[in-house]
N, C-alpha and C. Protein backbone atom coordinates (compact mmCIF):
# COMPACT_ATOMS: atom_id res chain seq x y z
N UNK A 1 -12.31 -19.83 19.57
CA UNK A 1 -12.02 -18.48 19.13
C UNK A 1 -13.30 -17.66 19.25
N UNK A 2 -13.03 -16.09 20.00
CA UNK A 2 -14.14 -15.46 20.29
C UNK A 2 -14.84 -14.83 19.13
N UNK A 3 -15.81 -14.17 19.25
CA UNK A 3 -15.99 -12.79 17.91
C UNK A 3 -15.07 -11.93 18.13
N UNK A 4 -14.78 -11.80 19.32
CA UNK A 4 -13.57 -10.21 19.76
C UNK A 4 -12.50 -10.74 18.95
N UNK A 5 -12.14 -12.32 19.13
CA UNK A 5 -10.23 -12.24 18.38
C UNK A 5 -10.65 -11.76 16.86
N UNK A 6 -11.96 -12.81 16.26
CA UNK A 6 -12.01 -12.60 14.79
C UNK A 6 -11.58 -10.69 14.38
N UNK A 7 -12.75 -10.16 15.36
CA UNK A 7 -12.89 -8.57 15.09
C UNK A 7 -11.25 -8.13 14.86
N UNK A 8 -10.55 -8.83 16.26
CA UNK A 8 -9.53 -8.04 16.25
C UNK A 8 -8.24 -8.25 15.10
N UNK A 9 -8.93 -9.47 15.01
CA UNK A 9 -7.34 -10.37 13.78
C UNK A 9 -7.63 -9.17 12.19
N UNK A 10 -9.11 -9.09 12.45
CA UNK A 10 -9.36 -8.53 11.07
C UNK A 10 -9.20 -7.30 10.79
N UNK A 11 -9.42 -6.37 12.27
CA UNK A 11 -8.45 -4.95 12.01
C UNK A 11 -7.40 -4.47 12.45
N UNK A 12 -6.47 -5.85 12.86
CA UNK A 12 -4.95 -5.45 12.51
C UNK A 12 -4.82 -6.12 10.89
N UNK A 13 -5.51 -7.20 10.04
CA UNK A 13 -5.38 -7.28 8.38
C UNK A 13 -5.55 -5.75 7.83
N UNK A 14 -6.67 -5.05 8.23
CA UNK A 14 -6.93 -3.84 7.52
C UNK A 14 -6.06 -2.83 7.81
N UNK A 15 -5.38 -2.62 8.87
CA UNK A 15 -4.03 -1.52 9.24
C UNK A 15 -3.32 -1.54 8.55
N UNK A 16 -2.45 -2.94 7.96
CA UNK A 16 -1.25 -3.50 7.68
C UNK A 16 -1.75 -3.40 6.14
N UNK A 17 -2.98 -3.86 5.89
CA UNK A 17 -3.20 -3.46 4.36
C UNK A 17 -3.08 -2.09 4.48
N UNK A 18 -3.77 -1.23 4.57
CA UNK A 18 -3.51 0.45 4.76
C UNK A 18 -1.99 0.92 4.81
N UNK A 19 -1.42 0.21 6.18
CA UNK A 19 0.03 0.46 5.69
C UNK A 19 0.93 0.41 4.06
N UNK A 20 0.43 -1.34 4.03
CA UNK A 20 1.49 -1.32 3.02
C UNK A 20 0.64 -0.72 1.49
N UNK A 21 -0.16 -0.39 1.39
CA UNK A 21 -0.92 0.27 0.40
C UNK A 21 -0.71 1.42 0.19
N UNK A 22 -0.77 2.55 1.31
CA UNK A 22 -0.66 4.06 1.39
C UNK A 22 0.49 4.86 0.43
N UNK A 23 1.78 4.24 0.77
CA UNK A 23 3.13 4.95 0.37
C UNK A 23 2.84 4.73 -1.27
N UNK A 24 2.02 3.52 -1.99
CA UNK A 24 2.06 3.42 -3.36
C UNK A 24 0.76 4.74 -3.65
N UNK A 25 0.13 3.88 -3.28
CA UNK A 25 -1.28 5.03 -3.44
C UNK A 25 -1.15 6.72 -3.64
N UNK A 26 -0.67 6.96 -2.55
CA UNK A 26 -0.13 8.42 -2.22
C UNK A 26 0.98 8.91 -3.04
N UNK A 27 2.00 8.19 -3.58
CA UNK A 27 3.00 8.76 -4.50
C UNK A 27 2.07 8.34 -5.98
N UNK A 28 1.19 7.53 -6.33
CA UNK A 28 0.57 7.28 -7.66
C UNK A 28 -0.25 8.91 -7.93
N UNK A 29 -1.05 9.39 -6.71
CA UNK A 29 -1.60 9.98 -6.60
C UNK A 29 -1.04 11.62 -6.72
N UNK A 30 0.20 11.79 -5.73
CA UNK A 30 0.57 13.23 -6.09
C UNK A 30 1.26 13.60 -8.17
N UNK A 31 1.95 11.91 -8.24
CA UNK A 31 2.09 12.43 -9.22
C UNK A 31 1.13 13.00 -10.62
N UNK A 32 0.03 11.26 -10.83
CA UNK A 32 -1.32 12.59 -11.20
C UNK A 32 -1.70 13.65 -11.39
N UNK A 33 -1.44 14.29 -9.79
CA UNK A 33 -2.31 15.49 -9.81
C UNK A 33 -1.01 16.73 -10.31
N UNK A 34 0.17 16.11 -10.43
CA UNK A 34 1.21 17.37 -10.80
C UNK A 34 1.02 17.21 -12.59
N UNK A 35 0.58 15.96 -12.88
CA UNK A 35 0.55 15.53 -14.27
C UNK A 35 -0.71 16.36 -14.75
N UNK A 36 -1.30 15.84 -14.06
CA UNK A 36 -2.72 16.47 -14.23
C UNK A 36 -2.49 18.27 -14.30
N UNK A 37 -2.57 18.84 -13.68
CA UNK A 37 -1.76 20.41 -13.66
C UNK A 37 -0.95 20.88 -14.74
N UNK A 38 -0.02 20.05 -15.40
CA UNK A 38 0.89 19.92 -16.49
C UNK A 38 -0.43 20.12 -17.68
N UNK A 39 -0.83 19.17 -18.07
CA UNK A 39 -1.80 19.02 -19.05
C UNK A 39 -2.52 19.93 -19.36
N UNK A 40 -3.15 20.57 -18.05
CA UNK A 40 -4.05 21.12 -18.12
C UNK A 40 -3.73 23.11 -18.78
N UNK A 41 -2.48 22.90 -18.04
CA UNK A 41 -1.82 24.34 -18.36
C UNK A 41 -0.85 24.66 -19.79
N UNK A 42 -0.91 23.18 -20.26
CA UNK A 42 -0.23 22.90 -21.85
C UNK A 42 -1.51 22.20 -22.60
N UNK A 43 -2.25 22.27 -21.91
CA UNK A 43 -3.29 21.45 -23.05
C UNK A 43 -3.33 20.30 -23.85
N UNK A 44 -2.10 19.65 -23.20
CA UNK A 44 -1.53 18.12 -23.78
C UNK A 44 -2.81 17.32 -23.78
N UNK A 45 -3.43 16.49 -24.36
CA UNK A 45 -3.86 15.19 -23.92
C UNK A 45 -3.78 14.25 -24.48
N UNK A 46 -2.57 13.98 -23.94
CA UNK A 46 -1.70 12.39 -23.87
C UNK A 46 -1.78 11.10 -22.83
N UNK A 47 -2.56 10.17 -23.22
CA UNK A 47 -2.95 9.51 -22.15
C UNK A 47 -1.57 8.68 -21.21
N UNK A 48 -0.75 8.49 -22.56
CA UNK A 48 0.84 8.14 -21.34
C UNK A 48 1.39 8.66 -20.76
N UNK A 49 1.18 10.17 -21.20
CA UNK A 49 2.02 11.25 -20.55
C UNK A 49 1.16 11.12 -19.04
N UNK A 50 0.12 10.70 -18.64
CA UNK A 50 -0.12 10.33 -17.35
C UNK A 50 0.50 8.71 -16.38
N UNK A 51 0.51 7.91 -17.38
CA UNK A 51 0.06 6.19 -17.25
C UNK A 51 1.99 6.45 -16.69
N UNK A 52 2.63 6.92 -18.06
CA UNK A 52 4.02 6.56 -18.10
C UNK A 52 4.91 6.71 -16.04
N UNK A 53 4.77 8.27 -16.22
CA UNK A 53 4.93 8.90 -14.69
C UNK A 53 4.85 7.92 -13.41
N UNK A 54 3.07 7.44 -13.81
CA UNK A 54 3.03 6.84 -12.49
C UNK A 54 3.75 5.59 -12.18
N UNK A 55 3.86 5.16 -13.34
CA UNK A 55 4.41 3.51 -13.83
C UNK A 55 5.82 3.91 -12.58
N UNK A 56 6.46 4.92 -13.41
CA UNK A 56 8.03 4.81 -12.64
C UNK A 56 7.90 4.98 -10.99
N UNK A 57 7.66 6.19 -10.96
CA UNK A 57 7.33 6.34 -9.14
C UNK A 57 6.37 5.51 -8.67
N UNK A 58 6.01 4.87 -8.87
CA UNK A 58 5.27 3.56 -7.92
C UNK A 58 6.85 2.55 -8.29
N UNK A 59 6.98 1.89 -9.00
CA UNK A 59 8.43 1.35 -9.47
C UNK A 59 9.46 1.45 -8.79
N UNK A 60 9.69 3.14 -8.36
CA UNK A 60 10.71 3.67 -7.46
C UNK A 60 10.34 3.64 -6.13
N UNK A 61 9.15 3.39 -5.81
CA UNK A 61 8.59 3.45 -4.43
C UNK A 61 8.58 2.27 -3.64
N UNK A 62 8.45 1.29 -4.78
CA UNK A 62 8.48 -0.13 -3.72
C UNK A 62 10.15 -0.58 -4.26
N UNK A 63 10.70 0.20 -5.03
CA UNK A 63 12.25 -0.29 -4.74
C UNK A 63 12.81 0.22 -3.49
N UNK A 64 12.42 1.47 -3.19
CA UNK A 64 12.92 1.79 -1.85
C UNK A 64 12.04 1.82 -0.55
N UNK A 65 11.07 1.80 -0.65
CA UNK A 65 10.09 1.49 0.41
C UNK A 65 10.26 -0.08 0.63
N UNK A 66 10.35 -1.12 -0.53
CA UNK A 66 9.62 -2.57 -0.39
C UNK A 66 10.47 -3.35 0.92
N UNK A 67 11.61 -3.13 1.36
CA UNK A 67 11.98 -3.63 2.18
C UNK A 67 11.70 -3.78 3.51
N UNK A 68 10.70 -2.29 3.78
CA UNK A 68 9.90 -1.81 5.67
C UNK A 68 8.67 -2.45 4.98
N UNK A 69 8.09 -2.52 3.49
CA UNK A 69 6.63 -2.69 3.27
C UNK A 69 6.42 -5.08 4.06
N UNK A 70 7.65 -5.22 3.08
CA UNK A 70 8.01 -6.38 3.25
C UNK A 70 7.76 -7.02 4.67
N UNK A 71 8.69 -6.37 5.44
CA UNK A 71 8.86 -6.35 6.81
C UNK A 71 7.72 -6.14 7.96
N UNK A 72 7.07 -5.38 7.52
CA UNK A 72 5.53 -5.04 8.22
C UNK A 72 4.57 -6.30 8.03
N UNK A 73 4.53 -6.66 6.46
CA UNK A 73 3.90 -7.79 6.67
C UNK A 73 4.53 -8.94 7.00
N UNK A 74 5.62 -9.48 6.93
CA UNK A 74 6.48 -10.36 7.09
C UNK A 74 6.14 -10.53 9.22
N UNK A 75 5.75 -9.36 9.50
CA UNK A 75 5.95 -9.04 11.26
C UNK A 75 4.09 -10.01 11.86
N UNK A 76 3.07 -8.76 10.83
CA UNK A 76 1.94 -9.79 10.66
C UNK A 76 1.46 -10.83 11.11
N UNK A 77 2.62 -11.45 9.73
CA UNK A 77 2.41 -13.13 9.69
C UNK A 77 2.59 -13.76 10.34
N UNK A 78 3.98 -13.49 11.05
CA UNK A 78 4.55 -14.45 12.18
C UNK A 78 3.76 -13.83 13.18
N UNK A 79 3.56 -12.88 13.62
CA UNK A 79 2.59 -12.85 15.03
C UNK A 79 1.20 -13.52 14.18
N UNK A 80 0.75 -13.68 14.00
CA UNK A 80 -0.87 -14.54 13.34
C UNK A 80 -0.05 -16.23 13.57
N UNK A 81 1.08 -16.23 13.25
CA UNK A 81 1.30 -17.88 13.01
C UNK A 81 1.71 -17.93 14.48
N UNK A 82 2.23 -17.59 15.17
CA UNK A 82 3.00 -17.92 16.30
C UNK A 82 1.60 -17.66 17.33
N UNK A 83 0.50 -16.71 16.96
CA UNK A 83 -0.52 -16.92 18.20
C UNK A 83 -2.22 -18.00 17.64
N UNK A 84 -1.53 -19.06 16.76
CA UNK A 84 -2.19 -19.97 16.58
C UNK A 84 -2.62 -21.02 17.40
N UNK A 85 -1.55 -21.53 18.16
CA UNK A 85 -2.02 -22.31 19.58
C UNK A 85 -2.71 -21.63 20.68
N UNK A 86 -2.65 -20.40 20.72
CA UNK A 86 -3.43 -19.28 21.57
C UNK A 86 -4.95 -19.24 21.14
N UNK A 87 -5.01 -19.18 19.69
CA UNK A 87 -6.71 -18.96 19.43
C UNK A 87 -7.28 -20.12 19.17
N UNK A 88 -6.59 -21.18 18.63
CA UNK A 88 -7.35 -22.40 18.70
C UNK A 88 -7.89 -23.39 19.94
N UNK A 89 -7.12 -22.93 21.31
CA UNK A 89 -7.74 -23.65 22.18
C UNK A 89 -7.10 -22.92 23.72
């Protein structure tokens, strides 16, 4: 096995992490900042009134996302397992 496969095995790991990371990240994140906006314009400071929000839409995100998130890595794996006789010799 070359340095090029290692390089390359390791930034298709980091894509596929990025993939399946982003859609949580990014919905944790807008809601925050609408929470955040809320607070700020009611003067609430309630630390669940942030925690609670994100809890659900991340919750709701990999109930309906988790099946392509699944699948992306599920795709991954088997190409990494199936080009094992390829990099070992």
């Amino acid at each position: 096995m070359t340095p090029e496969t290692v390089i390359d095995i390791g930034m298709q790991a980091m894509k596929v992490t990025a993939l399946l990371a982003a859609p949580l990240l990014l919905s944790a994140l807008v809601v925050g900042l609408l929470v955040g906006m809320f607070q700020a314009a009611t003067q609430i400071n309630e630390m669940t009134l942030t925690f609670v929000p994100k809890l659900i839409v991340v919750a709701l995100v990999i109930l309906i996302a988790g099946p392509k998130l699944l699948s992306t890595m599920l795709g991954f794996t088997t190409g990494l397992i199936e080009r094992i006789p390829e990099l070992i010799g």
